[in-house]
Protein backbone atom coordinates (compact mmCIF):
# COMPACT_ATOMS: atom_id res chain seq x y z
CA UNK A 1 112.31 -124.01 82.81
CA UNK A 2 112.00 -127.50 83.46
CA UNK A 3 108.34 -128.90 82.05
CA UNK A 4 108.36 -132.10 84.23
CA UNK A 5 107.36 -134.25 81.55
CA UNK A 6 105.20 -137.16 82.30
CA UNK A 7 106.10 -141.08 81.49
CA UNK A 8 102.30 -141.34 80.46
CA UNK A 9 99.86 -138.57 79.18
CA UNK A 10 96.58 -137.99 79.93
CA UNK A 11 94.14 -137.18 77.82
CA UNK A 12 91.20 -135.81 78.92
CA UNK A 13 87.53 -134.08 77.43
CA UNK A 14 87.48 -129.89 77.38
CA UNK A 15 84.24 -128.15 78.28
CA UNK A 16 83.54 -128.83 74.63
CA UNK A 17 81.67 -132.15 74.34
CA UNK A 18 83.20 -134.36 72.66
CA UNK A 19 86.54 -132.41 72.22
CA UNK A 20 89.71 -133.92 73.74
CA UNK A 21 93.01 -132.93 74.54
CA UNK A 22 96.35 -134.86 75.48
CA UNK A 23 98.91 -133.32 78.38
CA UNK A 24 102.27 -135.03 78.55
CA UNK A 25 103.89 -132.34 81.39
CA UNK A 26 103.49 -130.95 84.06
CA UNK A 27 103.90 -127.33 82.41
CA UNK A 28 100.96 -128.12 80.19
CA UNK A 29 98.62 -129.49 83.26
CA UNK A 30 99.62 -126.27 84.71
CA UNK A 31 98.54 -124.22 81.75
CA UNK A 32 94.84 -126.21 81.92
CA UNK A 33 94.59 -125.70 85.69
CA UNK A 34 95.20 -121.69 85.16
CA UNK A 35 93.18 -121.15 82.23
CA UNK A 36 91.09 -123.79 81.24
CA UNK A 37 89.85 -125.41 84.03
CA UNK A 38 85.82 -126.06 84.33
CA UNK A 39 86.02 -125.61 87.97
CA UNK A 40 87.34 -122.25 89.60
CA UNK A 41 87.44 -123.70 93.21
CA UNK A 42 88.30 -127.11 95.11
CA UNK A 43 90.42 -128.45 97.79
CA UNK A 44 92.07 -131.13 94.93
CA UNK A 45 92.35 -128.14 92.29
CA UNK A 46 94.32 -126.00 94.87
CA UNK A 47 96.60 -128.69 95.49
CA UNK A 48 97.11 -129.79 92.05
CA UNK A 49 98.47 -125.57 91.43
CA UNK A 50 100.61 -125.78 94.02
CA UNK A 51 102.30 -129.16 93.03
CA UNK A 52 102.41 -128.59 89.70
CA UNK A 53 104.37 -124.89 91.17
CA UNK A 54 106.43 -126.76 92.76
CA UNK A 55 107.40 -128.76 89.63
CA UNK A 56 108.27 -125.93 87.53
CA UNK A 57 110.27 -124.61 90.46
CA UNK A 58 112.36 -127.91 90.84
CA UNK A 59 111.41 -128.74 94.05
CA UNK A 60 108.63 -131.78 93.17
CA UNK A 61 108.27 -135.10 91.75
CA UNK A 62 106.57 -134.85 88.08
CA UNK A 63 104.63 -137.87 88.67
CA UNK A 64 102.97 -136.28 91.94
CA UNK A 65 101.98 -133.59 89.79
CA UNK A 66 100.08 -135.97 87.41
CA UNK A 67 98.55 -137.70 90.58
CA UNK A 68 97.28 -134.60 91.44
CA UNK A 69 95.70 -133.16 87.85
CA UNK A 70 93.95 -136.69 87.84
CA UNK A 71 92.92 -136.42 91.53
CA UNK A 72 91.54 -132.36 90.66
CA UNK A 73 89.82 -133.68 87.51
CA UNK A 74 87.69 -136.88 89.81
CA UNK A 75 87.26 -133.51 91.56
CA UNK A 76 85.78 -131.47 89.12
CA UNK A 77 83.53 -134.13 87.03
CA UNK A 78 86.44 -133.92 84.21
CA UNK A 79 86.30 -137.52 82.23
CA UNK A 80 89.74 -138.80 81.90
CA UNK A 81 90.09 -141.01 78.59
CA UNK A 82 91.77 -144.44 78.86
């Protein structure tokens, strides 16, 4: 399976505060979106599942995909560390 790795991560703070993790693929944003997210609903989180699907299918751009987790995290109040 192709992970559509990302040319920069993100790294971003989990429901714990003060706890952060680091994605560098699309596979792994996937894997937060599914699981981990704080949010259950959202027009950006839907789209974000579906690109990243697309990704893992081969039939999307890996960068898109990280457009889209940052987009769904603005979306859900997730802070995204610089």
């Amino acid at each position: 399976m192709n992970k559509g790795e990302w040319a920069e991560p993100i790294t971003f703070e989990t429901h714990k505060l003060g706890a952060y993790v680091t994605i560098s693929s699309t596979a792994e944003a996937a894997r937060v979106l599914l699981d981990h997210w704080p949010a259950k609903h959202g027009k950006a989180l839907k789209r974000a599942k579906a690109t990243c699907l697309a990704v893992l299918q081969g039939n999307g751009n890996p960068e898109i995909a990280r457009k889209a987790f940052l987009t769904a995290a603005e979306e859900a109040g997730v802070l995204i560390r610089d």
